[in-house]
PDB file of N, CA and C in Angstrom:
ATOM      1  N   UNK A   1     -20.565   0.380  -8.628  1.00  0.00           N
ATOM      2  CA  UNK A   1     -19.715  -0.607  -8.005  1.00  0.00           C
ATOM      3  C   UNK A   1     -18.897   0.046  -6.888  1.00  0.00           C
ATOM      4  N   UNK A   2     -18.599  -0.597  -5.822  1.00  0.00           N
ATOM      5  CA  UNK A   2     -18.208  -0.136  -4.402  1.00  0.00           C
ATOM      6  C   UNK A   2     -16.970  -0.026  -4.628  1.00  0.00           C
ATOM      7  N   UNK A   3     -16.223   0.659  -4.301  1.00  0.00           N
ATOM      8  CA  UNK A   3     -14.322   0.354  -4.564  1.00  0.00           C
ATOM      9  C   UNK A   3     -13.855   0.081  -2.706  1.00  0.00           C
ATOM     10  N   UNK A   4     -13.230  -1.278  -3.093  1.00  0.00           N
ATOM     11  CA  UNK A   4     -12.692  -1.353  -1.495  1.00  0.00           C
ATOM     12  C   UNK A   4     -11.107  -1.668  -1.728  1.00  0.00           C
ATOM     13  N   UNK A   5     -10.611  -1.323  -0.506  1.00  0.00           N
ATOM     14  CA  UNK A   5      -9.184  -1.215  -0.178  1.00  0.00           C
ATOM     15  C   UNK A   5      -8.280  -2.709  -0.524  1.00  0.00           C
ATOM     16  N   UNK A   6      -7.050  -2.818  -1.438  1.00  0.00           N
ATOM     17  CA  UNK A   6      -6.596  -4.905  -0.946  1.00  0.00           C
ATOM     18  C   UNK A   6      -5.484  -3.925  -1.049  1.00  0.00           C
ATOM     19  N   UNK A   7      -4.323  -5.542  -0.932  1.00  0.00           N
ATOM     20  CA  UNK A   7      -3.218  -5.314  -1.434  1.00  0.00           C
ATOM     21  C   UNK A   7      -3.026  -5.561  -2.572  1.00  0.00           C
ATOM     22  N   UNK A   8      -1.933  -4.984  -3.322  1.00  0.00           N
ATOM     23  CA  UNK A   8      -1.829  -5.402  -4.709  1.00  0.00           C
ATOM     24  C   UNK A   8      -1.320  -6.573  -4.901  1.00  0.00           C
ATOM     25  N   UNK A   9      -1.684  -7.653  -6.112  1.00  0.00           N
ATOM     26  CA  UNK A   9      -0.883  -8.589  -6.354  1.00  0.00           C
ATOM     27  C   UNK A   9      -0.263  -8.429  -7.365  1.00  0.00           C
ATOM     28  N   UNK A  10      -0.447  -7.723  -8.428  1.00  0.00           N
ATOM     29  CA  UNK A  10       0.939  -7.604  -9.580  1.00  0.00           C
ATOM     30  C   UNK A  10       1.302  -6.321  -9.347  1.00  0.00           C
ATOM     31  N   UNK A  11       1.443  -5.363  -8.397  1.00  0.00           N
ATOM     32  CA  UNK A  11       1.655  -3.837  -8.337  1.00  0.00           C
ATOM     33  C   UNK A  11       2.180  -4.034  -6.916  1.00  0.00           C
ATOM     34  N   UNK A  12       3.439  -5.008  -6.252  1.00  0.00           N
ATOM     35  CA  UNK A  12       4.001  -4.993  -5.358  1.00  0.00           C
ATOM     36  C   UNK A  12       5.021  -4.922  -5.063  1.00  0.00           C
ATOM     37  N   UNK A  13       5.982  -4.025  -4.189  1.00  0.00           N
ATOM     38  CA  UNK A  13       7.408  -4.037  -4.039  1.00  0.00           C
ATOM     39  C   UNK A  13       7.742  -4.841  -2.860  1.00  0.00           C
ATOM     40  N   UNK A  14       6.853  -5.042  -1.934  1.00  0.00           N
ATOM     41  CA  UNK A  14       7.294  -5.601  -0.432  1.00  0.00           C
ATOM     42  C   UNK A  14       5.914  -6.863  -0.707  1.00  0.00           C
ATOM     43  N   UNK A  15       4.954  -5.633  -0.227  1.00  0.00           N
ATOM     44  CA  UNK A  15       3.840  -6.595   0.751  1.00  0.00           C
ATOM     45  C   UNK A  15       2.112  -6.043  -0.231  1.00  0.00           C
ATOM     46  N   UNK A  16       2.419  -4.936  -0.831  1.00  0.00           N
ATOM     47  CA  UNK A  16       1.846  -4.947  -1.890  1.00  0.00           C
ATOM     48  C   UNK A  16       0.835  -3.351  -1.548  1.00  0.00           C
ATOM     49  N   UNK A  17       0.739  -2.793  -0.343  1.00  0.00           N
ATOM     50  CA  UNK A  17       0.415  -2.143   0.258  1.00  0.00           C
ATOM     51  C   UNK A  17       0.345  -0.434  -0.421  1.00  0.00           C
ATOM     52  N   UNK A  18       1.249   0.173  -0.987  1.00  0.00           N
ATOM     53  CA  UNK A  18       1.696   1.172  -1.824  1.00  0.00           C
ATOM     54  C   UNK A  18       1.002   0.683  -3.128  1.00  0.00           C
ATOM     55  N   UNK A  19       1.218  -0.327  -3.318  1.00  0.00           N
ATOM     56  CA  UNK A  19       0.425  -0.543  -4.876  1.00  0.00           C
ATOM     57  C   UNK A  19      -0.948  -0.446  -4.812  1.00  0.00           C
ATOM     58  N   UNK A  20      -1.269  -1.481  -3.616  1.00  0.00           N
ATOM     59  CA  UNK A  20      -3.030  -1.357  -3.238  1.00  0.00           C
ATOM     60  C   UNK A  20      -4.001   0.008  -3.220  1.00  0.00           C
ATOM     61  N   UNK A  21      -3.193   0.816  -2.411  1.00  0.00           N
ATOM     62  CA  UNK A  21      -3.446   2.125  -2.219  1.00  0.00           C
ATOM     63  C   UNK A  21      -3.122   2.869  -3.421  1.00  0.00           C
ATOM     64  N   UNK A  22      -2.254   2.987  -4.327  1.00  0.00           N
ATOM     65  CA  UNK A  22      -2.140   3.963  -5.475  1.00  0.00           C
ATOM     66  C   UNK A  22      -3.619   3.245  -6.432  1.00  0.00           C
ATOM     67  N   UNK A  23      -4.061   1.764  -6.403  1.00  0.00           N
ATOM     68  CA  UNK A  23      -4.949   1.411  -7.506  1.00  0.00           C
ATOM     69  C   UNK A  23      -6.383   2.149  -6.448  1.00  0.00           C
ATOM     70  N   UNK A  24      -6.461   2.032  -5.375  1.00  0.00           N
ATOM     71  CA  UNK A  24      -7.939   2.639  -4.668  1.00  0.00           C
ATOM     72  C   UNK A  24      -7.847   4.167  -5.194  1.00  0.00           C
ATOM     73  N   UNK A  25      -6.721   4.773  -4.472  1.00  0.00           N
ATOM     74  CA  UNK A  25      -6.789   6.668  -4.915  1.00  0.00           C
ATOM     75  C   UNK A  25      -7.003   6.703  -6.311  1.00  0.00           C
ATOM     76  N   UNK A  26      -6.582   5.686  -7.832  1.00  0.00           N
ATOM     77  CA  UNK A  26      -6.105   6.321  -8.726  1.00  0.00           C
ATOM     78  C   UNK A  26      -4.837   7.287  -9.006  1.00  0.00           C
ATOM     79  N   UNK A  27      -3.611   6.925  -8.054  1.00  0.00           N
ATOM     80  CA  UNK A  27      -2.607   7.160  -8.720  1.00  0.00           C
ATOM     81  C   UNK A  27      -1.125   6.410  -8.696  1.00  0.00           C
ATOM     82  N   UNK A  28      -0.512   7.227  -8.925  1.00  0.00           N
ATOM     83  CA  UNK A  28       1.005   6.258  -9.276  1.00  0.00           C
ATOM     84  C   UNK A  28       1.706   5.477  -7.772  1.00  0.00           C
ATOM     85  N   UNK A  29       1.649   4.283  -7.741  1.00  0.00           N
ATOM     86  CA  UNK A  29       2.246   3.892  -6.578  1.00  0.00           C
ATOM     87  C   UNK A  29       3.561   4.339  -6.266  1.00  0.00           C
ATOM     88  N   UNK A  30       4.597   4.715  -7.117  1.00  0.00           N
ATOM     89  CA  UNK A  30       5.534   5.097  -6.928  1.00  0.00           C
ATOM     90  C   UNK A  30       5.434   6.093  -6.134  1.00  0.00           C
ATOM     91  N   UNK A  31       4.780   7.537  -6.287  1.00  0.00           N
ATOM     92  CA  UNK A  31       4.525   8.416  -5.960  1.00  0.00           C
ATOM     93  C   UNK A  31       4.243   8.068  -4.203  1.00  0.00           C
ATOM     94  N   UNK A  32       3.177   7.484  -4.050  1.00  0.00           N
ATOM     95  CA  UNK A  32       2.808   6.707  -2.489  1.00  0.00           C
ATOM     96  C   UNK A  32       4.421   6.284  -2.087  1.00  0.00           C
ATOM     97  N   UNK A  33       4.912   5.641  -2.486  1.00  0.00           N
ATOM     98  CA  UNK A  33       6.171   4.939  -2.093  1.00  0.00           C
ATOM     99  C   UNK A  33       7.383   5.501  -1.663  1.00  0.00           C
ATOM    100  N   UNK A  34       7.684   7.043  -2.371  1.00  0.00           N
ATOM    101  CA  UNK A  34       8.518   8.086  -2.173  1.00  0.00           C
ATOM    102  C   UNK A  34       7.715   8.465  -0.827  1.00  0.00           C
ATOM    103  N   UNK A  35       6.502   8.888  -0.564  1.00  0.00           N
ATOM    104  CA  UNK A  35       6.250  10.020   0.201  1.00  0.00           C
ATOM    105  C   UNK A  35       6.480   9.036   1.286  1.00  0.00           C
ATOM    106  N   UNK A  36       5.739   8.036   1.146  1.00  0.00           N
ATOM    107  CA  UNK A  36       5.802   6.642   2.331  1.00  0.00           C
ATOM    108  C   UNK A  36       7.319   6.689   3.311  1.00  0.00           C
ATOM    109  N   UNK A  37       8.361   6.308   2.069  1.00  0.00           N
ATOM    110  CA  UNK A  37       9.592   6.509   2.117  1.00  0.00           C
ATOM    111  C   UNK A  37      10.349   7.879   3.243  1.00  0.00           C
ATOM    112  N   UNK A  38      10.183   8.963   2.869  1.00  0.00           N
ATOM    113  CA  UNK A  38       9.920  10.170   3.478  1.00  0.00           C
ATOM    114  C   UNK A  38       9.290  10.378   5.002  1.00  0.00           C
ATOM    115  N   UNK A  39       8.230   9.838   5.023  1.00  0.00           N
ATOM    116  CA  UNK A  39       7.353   9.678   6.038  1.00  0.00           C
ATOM    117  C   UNK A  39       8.628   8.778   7.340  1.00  0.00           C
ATOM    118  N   UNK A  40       8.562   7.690   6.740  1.00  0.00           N
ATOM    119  CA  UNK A  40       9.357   6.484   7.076  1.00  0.00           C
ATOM    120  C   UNK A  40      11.118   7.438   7.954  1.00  0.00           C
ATOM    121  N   UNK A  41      11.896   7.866   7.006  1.00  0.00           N
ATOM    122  CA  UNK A  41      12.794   8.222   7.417  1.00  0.00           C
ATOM    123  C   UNK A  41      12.646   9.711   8.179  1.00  0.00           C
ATOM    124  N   UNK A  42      11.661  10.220   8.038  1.00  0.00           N
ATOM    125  CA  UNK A  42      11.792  11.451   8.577  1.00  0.00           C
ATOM    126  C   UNK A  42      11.264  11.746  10.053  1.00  0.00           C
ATOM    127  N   UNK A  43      10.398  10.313  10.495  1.00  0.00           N
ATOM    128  CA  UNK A  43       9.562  10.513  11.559  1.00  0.00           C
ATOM    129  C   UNK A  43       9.381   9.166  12.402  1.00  0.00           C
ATOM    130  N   UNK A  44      10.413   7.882  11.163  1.00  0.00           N
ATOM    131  CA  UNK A  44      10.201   6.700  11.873  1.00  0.00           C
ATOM    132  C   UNK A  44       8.590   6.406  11.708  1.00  0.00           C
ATOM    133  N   UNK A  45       7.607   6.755  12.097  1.00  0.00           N
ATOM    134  CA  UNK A  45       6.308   6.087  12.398  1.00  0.00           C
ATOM    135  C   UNK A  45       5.692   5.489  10.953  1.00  0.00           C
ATOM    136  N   UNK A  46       6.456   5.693   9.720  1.00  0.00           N
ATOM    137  CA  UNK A  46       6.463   5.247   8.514  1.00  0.00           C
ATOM    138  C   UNK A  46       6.194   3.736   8.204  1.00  0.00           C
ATOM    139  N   UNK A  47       7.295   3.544   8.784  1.00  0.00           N
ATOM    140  CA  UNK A  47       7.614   1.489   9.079  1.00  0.00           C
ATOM    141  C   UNK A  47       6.447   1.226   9.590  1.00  0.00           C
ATOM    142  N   UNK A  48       6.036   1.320  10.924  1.00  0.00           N
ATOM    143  CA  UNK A  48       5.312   1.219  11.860  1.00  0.00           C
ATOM    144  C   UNK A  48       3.687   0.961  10.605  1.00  0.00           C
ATOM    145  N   UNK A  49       3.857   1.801  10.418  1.00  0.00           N
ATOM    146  CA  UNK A  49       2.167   1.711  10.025  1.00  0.00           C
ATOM    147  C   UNK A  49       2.130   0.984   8.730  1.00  0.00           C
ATOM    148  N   UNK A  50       3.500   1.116   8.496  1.00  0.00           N
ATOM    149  CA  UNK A  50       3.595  -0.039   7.132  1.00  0.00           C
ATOM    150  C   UNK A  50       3.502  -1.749   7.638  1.00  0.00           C
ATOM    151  N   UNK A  51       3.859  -2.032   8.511  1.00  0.00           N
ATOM    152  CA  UNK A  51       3.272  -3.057   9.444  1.00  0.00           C
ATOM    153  C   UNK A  51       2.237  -3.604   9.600  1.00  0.00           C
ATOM    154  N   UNK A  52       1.087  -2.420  10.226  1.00  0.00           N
ATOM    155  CA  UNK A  52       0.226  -2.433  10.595  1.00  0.00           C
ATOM    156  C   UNK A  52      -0.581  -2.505   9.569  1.00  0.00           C
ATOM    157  N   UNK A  53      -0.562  -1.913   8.053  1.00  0.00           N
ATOM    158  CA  UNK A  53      -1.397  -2.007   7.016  1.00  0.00           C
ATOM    159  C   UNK A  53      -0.994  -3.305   6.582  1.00  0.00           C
ATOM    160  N   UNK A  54       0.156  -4.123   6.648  1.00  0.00           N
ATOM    161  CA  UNK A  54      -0.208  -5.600   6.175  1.00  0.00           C
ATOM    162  C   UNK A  54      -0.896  -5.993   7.004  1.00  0.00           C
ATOM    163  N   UNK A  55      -1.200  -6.034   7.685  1.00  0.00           N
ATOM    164  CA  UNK A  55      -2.116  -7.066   8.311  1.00  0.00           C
ATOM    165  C   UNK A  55      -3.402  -6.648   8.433  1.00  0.00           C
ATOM    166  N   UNK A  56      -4.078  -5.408   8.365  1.00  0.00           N
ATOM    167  CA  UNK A  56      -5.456  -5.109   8.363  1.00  0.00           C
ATOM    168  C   UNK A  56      -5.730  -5.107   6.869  1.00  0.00           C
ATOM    169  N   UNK A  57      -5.405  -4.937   6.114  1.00  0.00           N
ATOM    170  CA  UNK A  57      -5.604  -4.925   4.676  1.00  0.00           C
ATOM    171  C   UNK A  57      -5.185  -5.789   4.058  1.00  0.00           C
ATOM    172  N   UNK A  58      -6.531  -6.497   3.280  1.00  0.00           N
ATOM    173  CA  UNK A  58      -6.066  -7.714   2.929  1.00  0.00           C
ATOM    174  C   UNK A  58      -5.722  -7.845   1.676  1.00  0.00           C
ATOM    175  N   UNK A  59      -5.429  -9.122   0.958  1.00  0.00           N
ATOM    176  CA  UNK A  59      -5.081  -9.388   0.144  1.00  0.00           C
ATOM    177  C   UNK A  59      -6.406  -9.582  -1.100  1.00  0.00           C
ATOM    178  N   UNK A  60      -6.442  -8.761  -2.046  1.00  0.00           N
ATOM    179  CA  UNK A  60      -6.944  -8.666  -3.003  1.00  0.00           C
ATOM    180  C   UNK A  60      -7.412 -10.131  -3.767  1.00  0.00           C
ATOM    181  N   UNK A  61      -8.785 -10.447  -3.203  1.00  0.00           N
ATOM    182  CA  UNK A  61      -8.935 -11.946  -3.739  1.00  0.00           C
ATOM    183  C   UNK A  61      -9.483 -12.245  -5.170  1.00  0.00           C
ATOM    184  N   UNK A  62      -9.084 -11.392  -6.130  1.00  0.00           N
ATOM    185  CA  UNK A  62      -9.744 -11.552  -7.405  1.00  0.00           C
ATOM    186  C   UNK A  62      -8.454 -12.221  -8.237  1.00  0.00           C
ATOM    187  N   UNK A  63      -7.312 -12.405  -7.796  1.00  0.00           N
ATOM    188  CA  UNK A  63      -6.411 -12.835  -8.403  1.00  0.00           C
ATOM    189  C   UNK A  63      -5.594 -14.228  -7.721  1.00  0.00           C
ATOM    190  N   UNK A  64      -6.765 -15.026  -6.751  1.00  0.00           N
ATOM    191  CA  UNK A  64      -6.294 -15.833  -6.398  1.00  0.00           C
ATOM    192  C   UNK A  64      -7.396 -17.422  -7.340  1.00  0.00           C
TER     193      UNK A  64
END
């Protein structure tokens, strides 16, 4: 079975994006969310691409 990229729908703090991505890698979204976080304040371009991944990555349609 193929594993493809969504957003999360019960593993979301915003937009679901950190959750989506910790269930594709196999690990803790939190973990994604700190470094995200980090990323975010340390360089600004954090936000930015947190943006940009809602909208290219979609929403996980097995729970609609």
């Amino acid at each position: 079975m193929e594993k493809k990229l969504y957003r999360s729908q019960n593993n979301r703090m915003l937009a679901g994006v950190c959750g989506g991505l910790g269930e594709y890698l196999n690990l803790d979204p939190t973990v994604i969310r700190v470094v995200w976080a980090l990323i975010s304040l340390l360089g600004g371009t954090g936000l930015l691409l947190y943006l940009i991944c809602i909208f290219i990555i979609p929403e996980n349609p097995l729970y609609y």
